[in-house]
C-alpha atoms as a PDB file:
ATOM      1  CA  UNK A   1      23.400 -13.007   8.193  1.00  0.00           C
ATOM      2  CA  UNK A   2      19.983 -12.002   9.140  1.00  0.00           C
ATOM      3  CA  UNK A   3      18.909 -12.059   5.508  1.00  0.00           C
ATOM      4  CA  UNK A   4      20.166 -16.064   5.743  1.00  0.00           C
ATOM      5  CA  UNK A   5      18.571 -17.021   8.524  1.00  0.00           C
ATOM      6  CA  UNK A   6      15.131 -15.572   7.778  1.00  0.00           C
ATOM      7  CA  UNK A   7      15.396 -17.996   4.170  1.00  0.00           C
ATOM      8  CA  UNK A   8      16.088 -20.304   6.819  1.00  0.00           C
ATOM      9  CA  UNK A   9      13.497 -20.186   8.616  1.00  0.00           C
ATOM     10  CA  UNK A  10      11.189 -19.760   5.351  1.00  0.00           C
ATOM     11  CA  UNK A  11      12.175 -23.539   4.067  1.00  0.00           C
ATOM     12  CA  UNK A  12      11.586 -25.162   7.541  1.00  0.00           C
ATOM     13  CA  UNK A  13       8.133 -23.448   7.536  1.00  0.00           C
ATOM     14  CA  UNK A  14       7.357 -25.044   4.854  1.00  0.00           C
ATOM     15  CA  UNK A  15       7.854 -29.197   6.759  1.00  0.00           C
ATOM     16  CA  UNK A  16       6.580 -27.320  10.226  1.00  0.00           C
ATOM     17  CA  UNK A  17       3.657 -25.309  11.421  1.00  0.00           C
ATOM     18  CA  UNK A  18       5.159 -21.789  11.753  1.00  0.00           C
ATOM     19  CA  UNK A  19       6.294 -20.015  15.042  1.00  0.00           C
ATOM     20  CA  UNK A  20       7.387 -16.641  16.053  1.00  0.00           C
ATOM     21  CA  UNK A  21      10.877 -15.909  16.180  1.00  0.00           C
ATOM     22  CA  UNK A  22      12.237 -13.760  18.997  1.00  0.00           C
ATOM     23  CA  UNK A  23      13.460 -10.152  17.380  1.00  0.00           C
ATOM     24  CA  UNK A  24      15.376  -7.896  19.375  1.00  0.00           C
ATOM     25  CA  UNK A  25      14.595  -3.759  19.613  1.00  0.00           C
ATOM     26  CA  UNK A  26      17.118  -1.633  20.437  1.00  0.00           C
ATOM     27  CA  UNK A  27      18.225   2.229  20.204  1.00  0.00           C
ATOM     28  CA  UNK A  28      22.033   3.052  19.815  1.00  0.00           C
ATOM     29  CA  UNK A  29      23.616   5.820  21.120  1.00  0.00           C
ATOM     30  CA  UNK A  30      23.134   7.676  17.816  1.00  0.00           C
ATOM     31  CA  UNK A  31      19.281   7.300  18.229  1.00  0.00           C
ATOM     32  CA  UNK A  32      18.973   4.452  15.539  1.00  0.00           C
ATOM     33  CA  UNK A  33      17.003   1.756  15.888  1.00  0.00           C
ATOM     34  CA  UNK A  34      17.550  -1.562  15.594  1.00  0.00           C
ATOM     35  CA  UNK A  35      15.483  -5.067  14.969  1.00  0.00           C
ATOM     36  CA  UNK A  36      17.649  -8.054  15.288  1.00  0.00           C
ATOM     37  CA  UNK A  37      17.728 -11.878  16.021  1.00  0.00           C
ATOM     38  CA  UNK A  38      20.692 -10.959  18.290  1.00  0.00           C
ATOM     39  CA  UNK A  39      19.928  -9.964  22.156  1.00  0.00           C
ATOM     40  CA  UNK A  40      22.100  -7.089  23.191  1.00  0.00           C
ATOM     41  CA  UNK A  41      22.690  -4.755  26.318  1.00  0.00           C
ATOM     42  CA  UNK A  42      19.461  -2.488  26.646  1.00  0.00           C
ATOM     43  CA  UNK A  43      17.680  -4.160  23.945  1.00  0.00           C
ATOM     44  CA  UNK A  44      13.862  -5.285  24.304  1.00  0.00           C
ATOM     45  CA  UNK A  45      11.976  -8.159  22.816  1.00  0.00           C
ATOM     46  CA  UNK A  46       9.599  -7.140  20.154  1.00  0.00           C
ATOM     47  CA  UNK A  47       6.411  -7.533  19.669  1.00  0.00           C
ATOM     48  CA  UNK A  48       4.765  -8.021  16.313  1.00  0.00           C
ATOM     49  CA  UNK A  49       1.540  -6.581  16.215  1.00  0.00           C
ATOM     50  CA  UNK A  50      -1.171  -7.975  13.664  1.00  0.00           C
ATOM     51  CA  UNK A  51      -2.666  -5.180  12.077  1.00  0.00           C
ATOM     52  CA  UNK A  52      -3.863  -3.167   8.912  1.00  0.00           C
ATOM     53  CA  UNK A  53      -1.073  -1.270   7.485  1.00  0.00           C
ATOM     54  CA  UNK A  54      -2.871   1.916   7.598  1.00  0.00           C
ATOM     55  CA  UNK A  55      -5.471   3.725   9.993  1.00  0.00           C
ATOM     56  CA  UNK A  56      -8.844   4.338   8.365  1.00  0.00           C
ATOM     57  CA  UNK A  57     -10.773   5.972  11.331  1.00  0.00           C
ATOM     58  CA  UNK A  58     -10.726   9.144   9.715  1.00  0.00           C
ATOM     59  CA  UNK A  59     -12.379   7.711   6.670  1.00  0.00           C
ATOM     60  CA  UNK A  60     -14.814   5.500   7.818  1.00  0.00           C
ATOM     61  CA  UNK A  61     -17.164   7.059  10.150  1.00  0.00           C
ATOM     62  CA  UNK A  62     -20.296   6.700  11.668  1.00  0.00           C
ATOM     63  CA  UNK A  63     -22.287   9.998  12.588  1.00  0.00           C
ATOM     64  CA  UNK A  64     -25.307  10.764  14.420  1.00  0.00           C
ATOM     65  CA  UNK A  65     -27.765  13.440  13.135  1.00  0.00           C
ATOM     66  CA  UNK A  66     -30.172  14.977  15.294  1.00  0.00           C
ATOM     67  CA  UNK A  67     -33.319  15.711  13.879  1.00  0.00           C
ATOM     68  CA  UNK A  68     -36.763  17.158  15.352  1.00  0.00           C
ATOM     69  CA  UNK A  69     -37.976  13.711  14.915  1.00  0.00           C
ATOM     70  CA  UNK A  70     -34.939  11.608  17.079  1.00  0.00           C
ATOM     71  CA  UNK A  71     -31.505  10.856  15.750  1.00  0.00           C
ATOM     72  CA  UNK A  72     -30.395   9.177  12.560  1.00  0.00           C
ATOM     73  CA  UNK A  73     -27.367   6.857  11.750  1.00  0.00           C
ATOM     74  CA  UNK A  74     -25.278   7.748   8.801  1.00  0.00           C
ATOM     75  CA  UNK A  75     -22.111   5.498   7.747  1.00  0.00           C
ATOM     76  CA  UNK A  76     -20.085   7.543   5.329  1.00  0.00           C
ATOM     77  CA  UNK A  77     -17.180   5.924   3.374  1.00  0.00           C
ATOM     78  CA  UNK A  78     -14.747   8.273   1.991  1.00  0.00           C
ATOM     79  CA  UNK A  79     -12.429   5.462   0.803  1.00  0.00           C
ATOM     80  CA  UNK A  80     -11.442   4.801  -2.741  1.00  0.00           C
ATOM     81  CA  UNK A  81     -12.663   1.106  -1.870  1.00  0.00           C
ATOM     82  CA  UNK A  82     -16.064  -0.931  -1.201  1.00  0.00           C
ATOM     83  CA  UNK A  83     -16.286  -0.977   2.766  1.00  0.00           C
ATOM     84  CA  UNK A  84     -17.349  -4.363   4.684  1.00  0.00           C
ATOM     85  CA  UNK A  85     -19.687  -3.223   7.426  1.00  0.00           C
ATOM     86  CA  UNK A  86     -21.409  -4.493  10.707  1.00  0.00           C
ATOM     87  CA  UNK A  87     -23.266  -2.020  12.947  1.00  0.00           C
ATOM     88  CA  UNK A  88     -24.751  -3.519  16.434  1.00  0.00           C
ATOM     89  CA  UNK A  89     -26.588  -0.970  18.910  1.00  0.00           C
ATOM     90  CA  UNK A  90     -26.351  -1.789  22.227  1.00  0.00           C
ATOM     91  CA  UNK A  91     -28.240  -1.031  25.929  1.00  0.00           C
ATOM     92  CA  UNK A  92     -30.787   0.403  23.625  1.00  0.00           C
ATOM     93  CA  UNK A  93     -32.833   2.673  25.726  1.00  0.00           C
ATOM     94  CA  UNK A  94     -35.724   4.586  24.997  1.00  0.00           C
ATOM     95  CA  UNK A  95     -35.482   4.161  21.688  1.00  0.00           C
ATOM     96  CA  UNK A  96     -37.857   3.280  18.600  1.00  0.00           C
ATOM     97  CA  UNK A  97     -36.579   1.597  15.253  1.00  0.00           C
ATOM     98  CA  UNK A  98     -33.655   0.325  16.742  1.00  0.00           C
ATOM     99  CA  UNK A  99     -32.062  -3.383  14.492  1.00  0.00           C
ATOM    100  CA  UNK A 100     -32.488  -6.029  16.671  1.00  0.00           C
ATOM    101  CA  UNK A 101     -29.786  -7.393  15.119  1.00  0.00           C
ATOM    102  CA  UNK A 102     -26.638  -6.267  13.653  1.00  0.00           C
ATOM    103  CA  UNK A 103     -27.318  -4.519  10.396  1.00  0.00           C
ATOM    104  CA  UNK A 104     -24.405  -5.760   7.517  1.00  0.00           C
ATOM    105  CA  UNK A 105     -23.417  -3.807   4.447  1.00  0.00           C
ATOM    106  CA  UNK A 106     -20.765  -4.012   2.315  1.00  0.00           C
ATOM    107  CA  UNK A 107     -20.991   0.180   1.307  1.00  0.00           C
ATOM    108  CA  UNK A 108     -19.620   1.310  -1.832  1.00  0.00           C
ATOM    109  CA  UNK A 109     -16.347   3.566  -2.763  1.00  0.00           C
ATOM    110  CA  UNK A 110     -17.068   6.872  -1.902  1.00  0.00           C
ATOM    111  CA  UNK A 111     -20.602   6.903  -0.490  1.00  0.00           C
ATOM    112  CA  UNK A 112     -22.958   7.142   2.348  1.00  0.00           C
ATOM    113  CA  UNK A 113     -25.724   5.073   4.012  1.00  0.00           C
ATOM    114  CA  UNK A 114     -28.308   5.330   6.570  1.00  0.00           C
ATOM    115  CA  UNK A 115     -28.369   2.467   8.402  1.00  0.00           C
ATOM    116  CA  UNK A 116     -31.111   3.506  11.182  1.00  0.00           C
ATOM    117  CA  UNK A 117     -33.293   6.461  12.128  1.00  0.00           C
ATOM    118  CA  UNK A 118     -34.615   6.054  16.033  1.00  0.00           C
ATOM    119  CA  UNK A 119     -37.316   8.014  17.728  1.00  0.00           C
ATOM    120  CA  UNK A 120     -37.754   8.514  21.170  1.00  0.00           C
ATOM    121  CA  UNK A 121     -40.758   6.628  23.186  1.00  0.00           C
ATOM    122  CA  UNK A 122     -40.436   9.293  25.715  1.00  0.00           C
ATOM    123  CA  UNK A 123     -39.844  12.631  24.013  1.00  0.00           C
ATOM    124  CA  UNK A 124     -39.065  14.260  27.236  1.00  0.00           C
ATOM    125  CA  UNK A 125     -36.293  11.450  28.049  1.00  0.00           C
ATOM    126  CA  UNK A 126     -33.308  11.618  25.740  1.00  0.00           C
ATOM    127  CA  UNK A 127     -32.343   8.117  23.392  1.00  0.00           C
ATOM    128  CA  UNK A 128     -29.339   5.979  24.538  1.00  0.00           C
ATOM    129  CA  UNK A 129     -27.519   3.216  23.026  1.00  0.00           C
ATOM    130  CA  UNK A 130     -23.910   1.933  22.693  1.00  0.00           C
ATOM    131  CA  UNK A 131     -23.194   1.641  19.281  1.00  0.00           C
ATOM    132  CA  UNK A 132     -20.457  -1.258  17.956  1.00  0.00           C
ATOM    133  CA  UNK A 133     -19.165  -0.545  14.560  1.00  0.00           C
ATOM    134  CA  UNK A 134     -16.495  -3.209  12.792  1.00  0.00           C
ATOM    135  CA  UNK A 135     -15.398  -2.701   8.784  1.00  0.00           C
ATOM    136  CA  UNK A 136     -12.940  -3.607   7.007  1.00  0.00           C
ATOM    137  CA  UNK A 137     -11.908  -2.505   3.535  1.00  0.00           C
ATOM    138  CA  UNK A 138     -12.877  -5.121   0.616  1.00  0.00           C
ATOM    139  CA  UNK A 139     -16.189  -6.801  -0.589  1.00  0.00           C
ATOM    140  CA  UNK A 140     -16.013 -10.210   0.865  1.00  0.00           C
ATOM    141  CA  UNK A 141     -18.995 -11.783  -1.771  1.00  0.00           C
ATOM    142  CA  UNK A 142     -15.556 -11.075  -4.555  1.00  0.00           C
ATOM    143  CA  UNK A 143     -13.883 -14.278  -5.312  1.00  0.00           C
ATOM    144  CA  UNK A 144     -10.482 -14.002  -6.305  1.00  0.00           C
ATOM    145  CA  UNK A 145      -9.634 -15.369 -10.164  1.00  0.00           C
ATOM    146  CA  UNK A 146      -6.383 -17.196 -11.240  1.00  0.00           C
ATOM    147  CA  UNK A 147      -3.798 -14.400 -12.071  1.00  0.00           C
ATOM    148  CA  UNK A 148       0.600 -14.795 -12.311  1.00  0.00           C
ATOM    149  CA  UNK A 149       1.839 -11.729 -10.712  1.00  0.00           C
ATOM    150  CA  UNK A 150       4.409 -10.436 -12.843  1.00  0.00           C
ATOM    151  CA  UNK A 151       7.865  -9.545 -10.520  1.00  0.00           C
ATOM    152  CA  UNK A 152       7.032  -5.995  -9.123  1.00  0.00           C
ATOM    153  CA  UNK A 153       9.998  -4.349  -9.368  1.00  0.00           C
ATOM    154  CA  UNK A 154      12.301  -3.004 -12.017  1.00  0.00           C
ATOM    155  CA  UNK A 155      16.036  -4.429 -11.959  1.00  0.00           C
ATOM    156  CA  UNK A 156      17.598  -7.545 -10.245  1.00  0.00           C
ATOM    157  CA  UNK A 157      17.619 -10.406  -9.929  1.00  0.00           C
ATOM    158  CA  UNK A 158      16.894  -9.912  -6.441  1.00  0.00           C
ATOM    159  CA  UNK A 159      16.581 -12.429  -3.155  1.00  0.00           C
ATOM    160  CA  UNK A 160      14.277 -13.557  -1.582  1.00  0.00           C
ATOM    161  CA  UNK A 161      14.661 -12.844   2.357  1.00  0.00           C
ATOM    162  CA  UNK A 162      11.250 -14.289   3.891  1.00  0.00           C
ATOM    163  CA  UNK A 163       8.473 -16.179   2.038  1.00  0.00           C
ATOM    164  CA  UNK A 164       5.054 -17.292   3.080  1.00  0.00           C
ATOM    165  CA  UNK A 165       4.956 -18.575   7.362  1.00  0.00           C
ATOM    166  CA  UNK A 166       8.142 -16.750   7.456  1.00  0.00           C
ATOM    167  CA  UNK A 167       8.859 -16.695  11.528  1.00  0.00           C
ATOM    168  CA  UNK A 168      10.056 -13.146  11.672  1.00  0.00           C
ATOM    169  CA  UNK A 169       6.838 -11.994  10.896  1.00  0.00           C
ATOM    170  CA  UNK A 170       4.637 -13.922   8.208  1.00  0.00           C
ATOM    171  CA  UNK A 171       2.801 -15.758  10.782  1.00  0.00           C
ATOM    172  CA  UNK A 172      -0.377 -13.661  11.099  1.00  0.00           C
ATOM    173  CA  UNK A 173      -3.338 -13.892   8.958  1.00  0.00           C
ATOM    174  CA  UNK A 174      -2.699 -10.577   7.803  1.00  0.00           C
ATOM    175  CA  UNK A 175       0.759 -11.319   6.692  1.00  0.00           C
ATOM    176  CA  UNK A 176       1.320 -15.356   6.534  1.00  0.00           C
ATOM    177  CA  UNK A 177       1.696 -15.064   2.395  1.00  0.00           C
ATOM    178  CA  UNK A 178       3.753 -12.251   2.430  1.00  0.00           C
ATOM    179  CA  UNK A 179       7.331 -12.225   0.671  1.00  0.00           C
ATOM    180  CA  UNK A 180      10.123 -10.013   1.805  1.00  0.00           C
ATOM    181  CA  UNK A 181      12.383  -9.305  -1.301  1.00  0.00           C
ATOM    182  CA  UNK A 182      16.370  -7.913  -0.478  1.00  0.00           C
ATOM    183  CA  UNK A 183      17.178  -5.221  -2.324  1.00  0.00           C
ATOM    184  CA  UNK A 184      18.881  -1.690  -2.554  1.00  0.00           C
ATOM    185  CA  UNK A 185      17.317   1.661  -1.415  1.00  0.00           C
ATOM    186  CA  UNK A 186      15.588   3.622  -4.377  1.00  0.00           C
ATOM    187  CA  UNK A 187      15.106   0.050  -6.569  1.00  0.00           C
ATOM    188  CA  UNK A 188      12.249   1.190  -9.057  1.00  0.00           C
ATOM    189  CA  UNK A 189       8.341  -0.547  -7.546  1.00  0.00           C
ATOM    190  CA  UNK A 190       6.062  -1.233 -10.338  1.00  0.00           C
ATOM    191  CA  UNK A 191       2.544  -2.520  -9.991  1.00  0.00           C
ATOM    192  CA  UNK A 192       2.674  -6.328 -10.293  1.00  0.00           C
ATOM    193  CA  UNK A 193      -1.223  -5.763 -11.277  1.00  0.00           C
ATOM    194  CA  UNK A 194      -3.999  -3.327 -12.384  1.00  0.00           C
ATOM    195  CA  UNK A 195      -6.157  -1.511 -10.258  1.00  0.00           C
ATOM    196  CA  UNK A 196      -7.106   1.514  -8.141  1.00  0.00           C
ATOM    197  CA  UNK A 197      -4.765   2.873  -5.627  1.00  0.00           C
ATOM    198  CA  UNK A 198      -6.997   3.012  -2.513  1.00  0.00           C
ATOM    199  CA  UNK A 199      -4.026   3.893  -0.076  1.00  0.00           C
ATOM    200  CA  UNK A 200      -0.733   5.734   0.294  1.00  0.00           C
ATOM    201  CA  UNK A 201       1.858   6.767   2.784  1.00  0.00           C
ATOM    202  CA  UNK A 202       4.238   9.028   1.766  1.00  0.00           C
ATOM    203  CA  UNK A 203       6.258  11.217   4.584  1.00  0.00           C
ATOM    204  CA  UNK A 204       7.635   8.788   6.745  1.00  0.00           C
ATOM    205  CA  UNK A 205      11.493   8.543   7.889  1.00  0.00           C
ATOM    206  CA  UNK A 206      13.026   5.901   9.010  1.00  0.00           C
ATOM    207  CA  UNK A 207      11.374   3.271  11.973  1.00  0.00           C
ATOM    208  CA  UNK A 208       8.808   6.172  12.480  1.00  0.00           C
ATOM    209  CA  UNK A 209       4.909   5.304  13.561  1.00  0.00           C
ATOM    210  CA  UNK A 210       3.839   2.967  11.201  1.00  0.00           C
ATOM    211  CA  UNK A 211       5.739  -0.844  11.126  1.00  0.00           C
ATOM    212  CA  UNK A 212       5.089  -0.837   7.628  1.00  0.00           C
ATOM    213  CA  UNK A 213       6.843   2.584   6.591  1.00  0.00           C
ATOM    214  CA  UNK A 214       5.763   3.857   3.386  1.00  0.00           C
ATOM    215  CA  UNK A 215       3.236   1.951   1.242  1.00  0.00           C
ATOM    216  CA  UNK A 216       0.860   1.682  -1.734  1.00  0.00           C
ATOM    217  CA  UNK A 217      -2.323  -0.511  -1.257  1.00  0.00           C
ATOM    218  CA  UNK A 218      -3.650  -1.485  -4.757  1.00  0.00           C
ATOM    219  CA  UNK A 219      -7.904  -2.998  -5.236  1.00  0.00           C
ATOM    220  CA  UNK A 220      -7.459  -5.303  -8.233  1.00  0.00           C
ATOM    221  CA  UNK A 221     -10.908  -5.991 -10.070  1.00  0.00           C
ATOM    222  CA  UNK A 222     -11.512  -9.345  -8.616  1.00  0.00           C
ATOM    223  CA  UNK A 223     -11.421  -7.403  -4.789  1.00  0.00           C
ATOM    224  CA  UNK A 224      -8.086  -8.711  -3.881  1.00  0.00           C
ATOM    225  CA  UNK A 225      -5.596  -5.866  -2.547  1.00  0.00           C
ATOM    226  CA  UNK A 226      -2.021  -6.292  -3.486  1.00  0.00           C
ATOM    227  CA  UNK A 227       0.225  -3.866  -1.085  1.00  0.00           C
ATOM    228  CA  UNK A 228       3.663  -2.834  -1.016  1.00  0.00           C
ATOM    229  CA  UNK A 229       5.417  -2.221   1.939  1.00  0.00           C
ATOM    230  CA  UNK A 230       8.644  -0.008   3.595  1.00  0.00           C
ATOM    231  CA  UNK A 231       9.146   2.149   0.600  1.00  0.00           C
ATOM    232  CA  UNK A 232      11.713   5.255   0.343  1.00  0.00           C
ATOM    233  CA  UNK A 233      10.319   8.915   1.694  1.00  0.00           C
ATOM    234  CA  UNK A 234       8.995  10.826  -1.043  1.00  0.00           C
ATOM    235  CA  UNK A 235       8.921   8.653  -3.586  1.00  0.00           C
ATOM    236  CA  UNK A 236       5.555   7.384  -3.970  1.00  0.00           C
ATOM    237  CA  UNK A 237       4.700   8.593  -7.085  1.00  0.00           C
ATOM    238  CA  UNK A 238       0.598   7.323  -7.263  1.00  0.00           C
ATOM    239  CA  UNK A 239      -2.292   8.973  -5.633  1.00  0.00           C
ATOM    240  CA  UNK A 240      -5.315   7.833  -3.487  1.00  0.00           C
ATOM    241  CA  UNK A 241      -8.128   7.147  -6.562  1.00  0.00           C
ATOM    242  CA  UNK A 242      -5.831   7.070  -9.349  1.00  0.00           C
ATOM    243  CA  UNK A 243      -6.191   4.081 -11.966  1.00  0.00           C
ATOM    244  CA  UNK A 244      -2.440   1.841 -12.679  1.00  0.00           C
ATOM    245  CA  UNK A 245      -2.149  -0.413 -14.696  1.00  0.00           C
ATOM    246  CA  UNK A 246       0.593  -3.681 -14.754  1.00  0.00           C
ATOM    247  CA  UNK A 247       3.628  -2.195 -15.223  1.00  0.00           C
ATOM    248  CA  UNK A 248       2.854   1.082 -13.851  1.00  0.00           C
ATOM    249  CA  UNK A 249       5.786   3.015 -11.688  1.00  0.00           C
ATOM    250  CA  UNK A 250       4.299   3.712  -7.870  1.00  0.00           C
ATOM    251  CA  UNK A 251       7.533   4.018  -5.842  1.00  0.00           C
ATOM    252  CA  UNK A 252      11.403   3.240  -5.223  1.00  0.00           C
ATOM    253  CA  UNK A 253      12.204   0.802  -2.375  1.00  0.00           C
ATOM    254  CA  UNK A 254      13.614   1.705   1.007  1.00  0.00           C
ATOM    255  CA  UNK A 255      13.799   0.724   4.121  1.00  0.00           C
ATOM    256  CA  UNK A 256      11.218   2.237   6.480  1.00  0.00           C
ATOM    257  CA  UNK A 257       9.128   0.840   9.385  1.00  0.00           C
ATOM    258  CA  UNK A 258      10.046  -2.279  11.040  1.00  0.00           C
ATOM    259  CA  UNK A 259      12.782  -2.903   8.627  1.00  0.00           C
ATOM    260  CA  UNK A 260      15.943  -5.347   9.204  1.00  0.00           C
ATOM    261  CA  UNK A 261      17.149  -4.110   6.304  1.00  0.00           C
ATOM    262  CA  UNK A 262      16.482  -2.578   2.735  1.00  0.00           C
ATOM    263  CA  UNK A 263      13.953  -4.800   1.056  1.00  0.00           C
ATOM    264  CA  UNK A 264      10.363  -4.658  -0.490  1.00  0.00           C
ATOM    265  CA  UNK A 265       7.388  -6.262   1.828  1.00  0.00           C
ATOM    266  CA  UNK A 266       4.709  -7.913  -0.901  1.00  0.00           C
ATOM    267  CA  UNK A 267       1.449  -9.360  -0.074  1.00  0.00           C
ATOM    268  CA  UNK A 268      -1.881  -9.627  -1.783  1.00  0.00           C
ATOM    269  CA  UNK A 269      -4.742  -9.598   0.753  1.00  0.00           C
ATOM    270  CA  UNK A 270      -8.773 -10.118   0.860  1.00  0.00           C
ATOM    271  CA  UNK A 271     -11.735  -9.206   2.885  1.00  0.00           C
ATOM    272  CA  UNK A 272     -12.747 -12.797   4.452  1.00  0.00           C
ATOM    273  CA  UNK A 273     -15.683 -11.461   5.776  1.00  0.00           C
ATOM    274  CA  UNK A 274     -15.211  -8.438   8.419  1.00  0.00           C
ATOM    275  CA  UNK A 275     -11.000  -9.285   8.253  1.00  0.00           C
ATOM    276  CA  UNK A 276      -8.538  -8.818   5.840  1.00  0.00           C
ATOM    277  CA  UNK A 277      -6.199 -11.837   5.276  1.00  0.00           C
ATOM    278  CA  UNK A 278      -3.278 -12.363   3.167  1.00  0.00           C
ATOM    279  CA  UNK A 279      -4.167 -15.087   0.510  1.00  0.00           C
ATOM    280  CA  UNK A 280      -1.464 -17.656  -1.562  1.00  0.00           C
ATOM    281  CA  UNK A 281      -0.696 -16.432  -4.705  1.00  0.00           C
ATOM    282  CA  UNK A 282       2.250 -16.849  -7.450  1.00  0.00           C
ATOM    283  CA  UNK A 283       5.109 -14.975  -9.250  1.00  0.00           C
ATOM    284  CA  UNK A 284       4.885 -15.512 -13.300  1.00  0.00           C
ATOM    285  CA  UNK A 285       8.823 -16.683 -12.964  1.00  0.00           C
ATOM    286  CA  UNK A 286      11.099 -16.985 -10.065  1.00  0.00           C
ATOM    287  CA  UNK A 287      12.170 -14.228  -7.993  1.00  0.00           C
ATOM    288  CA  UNK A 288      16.064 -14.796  -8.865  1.00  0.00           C
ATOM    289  CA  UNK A 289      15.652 -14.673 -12.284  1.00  0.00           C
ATOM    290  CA  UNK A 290      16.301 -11.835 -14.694  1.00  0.00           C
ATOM    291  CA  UNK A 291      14.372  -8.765 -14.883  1.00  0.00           C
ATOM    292  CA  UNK A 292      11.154  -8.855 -15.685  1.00  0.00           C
ATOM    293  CA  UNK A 293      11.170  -6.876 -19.505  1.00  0.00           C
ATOM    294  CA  UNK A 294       7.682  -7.057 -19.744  1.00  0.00           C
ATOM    295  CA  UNK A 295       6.963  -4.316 -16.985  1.00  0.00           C
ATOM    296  CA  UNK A 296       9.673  -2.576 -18.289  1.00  0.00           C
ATOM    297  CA  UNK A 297      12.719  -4.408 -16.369  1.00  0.00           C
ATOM    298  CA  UNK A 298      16.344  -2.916 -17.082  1.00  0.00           C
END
């Protein structure tokens, strides 16, 4: 029924400017969770949040070292993917060689930069400032180039459950392009194109932390990122670095995260400039036809 509505709600989108629709939360007595278009006793509206599908803090960090001579600024990018960067320092204080502006960088995979060394005016007074750091993963000086995505999954045909402006929850900029394709648990994921596998997760059950569940995050040559979302536990097959090609297995489906159901979330995204976006782009054949024999379809 759900499934229904959210096609729905994908074909008006395409006559009307999209809107959210309301989506119910609630726990059962078994401790199950539950998203819904239906309101029911104890449930709470949610609310989608508009954000990357992983946590890169731990990767992307800015660090201070302390030298005899003052302090210097180091931006160190452990991704597997070119970094978009913007570093302002603020209520500067006592401080020499200190940007007047914000210094921009778009850093490289799996590097470091210094982006500022500042000395004291008063050595006997210590240096203050309030550094702002944004990033965001992607060079944003890559155009994209005309490319057919080949169906990324093995098996079918398959339906399609929310397309682009869908009102469940492709309204967003990071998610307005997305398709959500119905389909049962352990379904075989194949990359739809080539590139370097920049992120994974791998150990989540059920609802869990992360609204997107288990997922693979591709960086195609042209800097576009095509991700796939709310796979099975375990089954990610593809590590952080590694090198897949079209065709190439990464995962079975499932139906983790903020899931109505068992289905695979698809969506190829781009740096913009400081913002990842999800950006229009096509199948090689429709969704509901047969397999796709060319990735190895059965």
């Amino acid at each position: 029924m759900l499934g229904q509505l959210l096609l729905l709600s994908f074909l008006v989108g395409l006559a009307a400017p999209a809107s959210a629709l309301t989506i119910y939360k609630y726990t059962d007595a078994n401790g199950v969770v539950t998203y819904s278009d239906q309101a029911a006793p104890g449930a709470q509206v949610f609310r989608f949040r508009d954000r990357m599908v992983e946590r890169t803090d731990a990767q992307v960090k800015l660090e201070t070292r302390k030298h005899a001579g003052g302090e210097t600024l180091v931006l160190r990018n452990d991704l597997y993917a070119p970094v978009d960067v913007e570093l302002a320092l603020e209520n500067v204080q006592n401080a020499v060689g200190a940007p007047a502006k914000p210094i921009r960088w778009v850093l490289p995979p799996r590097s470091q930069m210094r982006l500022a060394t500042l000395a004291p005016r008063d050595a006997t007074q210590p240096i203050r400032y309030k550094p702002r750091l944004r990033y965001a993963l992607g060079d944003p000086r890559l155009r994209p180039s005309l490319y057919r995505y080949p169906l990324p999954w093995r098996g079918g045909p398959f339906r399609l459950t929310q397309g682009a402006n869908g009102k469940y929850s492709h309204f967003t900029p990071k998610g307005r392009y997305a398709i959500d394709i119905a389909m049962p648990e352990g379904t075989p994921i194949v990359a739809a194109r080539g590139g370097v596998v920049v992120k994974i997760e791998n150990d989540q059950t059920g609802r869990g932390d992360n609204p997107s569940g288990n997922f693979v995050r591709i960086l195609h040559d042209d800097g576009t990122m095509g991700v796939y979302l709310h796979l099975m536990r375990g089954s990610v097959g593809v590590r952080e670095g590694q090198r897949v090609e079209t065709g190439s297995l990464l995962a079975r489906s499932g139906n983790t995260g903020n899931s109505t159901g068992p289905h695979l979330h698809f969506v190829v995204q781009r740096n913009v400039g400081l913002a990842v976006e999800s950006i229009p782009f096509e199948f090689a054949q429709p969704v509901n036809s047969l397999p796709n024999f060319a990735v190895g379809g059965d």
